[in-house]
Protein backbone atom coordinates (compact mmCIF):
# COMPACT_ATOMS: atom_id res chain seq x y z
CA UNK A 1 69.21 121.23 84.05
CA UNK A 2 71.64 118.49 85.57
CA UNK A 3 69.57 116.41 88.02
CA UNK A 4 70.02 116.97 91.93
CA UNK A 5 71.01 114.42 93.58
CA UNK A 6 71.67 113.90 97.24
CA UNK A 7 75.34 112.84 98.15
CA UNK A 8 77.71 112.91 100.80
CA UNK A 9 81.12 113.81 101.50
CA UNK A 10 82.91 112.52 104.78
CA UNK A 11 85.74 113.82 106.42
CA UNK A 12 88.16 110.65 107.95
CA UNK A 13 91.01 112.39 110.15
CA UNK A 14 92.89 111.05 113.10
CA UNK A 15 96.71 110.14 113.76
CA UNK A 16 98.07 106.90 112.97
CA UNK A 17 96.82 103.79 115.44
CA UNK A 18 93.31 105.82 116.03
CA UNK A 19 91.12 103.93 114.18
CA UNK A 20 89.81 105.51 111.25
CA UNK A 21 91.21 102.85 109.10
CA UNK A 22 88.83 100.14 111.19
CA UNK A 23 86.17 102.38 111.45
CA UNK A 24 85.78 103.11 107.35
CA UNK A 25 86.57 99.25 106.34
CA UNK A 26 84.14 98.02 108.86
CA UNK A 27 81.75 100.56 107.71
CA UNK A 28 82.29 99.67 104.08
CA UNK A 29 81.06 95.99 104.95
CA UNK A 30 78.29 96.65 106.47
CA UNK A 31 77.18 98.79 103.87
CA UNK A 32 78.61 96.88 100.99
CA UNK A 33 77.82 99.79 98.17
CA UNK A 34 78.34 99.50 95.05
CA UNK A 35 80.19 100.54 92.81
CA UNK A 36 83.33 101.21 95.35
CA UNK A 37 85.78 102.98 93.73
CA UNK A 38 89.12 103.34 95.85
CA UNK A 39 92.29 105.02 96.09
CA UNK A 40 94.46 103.20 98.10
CA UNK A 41 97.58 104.97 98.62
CA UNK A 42 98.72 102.60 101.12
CA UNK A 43 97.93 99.23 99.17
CA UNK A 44 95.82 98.10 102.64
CA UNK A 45 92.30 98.19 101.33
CA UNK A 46 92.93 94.39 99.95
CA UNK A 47 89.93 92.75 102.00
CA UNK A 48 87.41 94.96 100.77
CA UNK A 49 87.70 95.70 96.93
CA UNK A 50 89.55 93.44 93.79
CA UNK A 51 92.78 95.68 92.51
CA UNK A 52 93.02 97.17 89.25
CA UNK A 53 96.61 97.91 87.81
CA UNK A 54 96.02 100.65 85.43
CA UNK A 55 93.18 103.46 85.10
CA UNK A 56 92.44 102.19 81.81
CA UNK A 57 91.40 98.54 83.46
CA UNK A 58 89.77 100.53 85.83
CA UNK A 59 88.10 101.85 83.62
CA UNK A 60 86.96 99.04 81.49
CA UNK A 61 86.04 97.12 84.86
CA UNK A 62 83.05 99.42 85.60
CA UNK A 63 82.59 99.51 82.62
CA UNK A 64 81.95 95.52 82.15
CA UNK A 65 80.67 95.61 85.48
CA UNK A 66 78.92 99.10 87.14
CA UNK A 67 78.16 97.21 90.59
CA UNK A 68 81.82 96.47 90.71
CA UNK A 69 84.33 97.22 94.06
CA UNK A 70 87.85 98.20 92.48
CA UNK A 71 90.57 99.88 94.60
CA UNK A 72 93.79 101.46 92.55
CA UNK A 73 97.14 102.24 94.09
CA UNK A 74 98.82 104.84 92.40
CA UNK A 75 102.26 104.38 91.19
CA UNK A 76 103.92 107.42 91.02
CA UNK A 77 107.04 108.52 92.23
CA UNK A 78 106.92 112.02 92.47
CA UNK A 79 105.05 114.29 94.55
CA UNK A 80 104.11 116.07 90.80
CA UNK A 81 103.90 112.67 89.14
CA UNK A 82 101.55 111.69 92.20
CA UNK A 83 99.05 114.37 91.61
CA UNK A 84 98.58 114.47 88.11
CA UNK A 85 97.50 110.67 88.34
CA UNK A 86 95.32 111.54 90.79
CA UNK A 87 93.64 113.96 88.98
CA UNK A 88 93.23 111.72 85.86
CA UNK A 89 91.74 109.25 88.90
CA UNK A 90 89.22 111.78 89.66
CA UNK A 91 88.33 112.91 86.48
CA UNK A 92 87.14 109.32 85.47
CA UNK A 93 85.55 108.14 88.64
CA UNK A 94 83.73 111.37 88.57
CA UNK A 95 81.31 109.78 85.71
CA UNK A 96 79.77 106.78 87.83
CA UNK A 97 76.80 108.25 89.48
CA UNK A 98 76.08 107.16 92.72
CA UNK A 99 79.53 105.28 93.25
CA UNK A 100 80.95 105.10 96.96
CA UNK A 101 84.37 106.72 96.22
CA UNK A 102 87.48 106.81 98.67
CA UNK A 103 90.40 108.65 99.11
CA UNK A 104 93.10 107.90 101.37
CA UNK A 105 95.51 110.56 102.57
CA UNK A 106 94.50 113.80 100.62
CA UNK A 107 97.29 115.22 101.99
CA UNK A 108 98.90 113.85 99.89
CA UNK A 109 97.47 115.09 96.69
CA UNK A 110 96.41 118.70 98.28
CA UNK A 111 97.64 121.23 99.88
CA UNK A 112 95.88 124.05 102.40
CA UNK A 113 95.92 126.60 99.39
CA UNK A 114 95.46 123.73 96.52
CA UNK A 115 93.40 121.07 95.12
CA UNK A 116 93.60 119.57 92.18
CA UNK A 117 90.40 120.80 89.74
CA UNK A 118 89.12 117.29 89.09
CA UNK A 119 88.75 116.86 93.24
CA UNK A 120 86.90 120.23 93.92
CA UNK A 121 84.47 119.12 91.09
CA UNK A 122 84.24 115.76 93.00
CA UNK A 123 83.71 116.99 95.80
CA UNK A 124 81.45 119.24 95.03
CA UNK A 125 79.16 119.15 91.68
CA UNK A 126 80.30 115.23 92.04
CA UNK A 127 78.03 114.96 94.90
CA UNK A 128 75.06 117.55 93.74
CA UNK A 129 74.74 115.72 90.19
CA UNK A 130 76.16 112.44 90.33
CA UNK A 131 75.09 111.54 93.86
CA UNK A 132 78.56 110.47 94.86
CA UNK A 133 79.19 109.57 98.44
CA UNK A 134 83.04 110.14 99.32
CA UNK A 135 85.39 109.39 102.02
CA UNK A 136 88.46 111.21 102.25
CA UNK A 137 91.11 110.40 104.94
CA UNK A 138 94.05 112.18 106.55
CA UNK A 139 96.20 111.81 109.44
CA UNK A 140 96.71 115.58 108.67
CA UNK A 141 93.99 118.06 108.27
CA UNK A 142 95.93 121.30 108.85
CA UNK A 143 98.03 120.49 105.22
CA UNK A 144 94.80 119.52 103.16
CA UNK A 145 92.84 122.14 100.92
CA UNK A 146 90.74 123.93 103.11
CA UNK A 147 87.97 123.65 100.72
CA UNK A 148 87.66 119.69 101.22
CA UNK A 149 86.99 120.30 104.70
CA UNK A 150 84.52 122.86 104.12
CA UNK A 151 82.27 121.31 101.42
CA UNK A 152 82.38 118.14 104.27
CA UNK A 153 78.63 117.38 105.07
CA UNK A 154 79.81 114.48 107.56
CA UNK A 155 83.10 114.83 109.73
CA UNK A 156 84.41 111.68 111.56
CA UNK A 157 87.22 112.33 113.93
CA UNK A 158 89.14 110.45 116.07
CA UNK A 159 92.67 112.01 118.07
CA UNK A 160 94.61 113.70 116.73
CA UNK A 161 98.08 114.87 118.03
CA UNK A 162 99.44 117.73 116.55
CA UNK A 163 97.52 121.07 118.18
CA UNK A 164 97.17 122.40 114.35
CA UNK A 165 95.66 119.58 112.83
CA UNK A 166 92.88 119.80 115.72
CA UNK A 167 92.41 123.36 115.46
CA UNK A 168 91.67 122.72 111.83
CA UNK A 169 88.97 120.17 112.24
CA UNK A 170 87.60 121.21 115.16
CA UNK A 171 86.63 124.80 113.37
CA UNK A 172 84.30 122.58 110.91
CA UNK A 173 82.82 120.49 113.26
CA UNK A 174 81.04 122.36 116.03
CA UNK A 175 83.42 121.28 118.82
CA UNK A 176 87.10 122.58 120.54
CA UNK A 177 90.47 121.36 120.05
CA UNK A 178 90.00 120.25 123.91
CA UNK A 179 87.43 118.07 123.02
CA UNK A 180 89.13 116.16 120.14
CA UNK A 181 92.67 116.01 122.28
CA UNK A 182 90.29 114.10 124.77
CA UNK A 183 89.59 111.39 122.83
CA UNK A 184 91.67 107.75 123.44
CA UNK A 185 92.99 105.65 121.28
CA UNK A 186 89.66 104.45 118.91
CA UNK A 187 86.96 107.27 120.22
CA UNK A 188 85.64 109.24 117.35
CA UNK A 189 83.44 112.40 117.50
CA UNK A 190 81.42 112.69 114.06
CA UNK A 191 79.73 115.69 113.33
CA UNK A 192 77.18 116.02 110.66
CA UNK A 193 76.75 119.80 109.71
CA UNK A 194 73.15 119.73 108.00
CA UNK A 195 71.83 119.19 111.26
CA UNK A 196 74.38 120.18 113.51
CA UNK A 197 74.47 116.86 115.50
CA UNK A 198 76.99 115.45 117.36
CA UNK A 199 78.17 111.99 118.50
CA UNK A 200 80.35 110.16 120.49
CA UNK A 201 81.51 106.93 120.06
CA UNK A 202 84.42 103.98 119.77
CA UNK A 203 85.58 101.45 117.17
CA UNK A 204 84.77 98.25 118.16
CA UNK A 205 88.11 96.12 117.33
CA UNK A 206 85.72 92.69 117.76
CA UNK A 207 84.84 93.05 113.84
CA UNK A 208 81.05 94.53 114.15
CA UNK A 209 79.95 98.12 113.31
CA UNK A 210 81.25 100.88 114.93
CA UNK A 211 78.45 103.12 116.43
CA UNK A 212 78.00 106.19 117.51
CA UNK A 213 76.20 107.20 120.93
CA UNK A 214 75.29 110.46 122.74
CA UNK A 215 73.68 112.08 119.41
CA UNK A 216 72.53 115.51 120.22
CA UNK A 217 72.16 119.10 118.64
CA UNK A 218 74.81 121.66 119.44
């Protein structure tokens, strides 16, 4: 029987200039796991994790090194192109149990009625059995697999502009599209669904951890 091991998968979503970016790199340094395995669609992950140019130095990096903190920026140029090397991404991350793994954009790689099979194992039997904890981000949760959103244990939301996009992650998190089109620029609800507890809080732009405040059960 495969071992069962406790991991977690966090939802990231708010519009451009909200924070979420801040939030998960200042999160990453404070808790400085390892390995940190990254897809960095938008090459901006530079002060966190070393880059790798291929999958196959990826690859051989963790290999050399299993504590390592590697980001990869995919270089396709094709939405097609784009989501087959994502899949080979996930299919060879999937093997480092307990790694910190990061996604950004998933819209980009998904869609409401698809996910690549290498992700929904991930996401799901990655976290059960090789105690993964993953991030995924998107400025865009109506147009991401709906599974992703429900196999989230954690949701972290900040604003979000478009009334379908908080619809979508306002059903998974215990609040109201109200709520999350209350938030200002750099407030964040998070939502952990194990427990059903909620909090409020704001990135701190001054460089220390963002936290969270007003924790309590819905």
């Amino acid at each position: 029987m495969a071992a069962d091991r406790k991991g977690e998968s966090w939802a990231v979503l708010a519009a451009s200039e909200m924070g979420k970016g801040v939030w998960l790199k200042q999160r990453l340094a404070q808790l400085r796991p390892a390995p940190l395995i990254i897809w960095d669609t938008n090459d901006e992950y530079d002060q966190v994790a070393g880059q790798v140019a291929s999958l196959a130095e990826l690859l051989a990096t963790l290999q050399r090194n299993p504590k390592a903190r590697i980001r990869y920026v995919p270089r396709s140029r094709t939405d097609k192109q784009l989501r087959a090397e994502f899949e080979a991404w996930c299919l060879l991350v999937y093997h480092f149990v307990g790694a910190t793994i990061v996604v950004e954009e998933l819209a980009d790689v998904t869609a409401p009625s698809y996910a690549p099979p290498a992700w929904r194992k991930l996401n799901t039997r990655g976290r059960h059995h090789q105690g993964l904890t993953l991030y995924w981000c998107s400025q865009s949760p109506a147009f991401i697999d709906k599974a992703s959103l429900g196999n989230a244990t954690h949701m972290h939301v900040g604003y979000l502009g478009e009334p379908r996009h908080r619809q979508a992650a306002a059903a998974h998190m215990g609040c109201s599209a109200e709520d999350i089109d209350a938030l200002a620029q750099f407030e964040f609800i998070e939502y952990v669904k194990a427990t059903k507890a909620r909090a409020h809080g704001r990135v701190s732009l001054g460089g220390s951890s963002p936290r969270a405040k007003k924790r309590r059960p819905l």
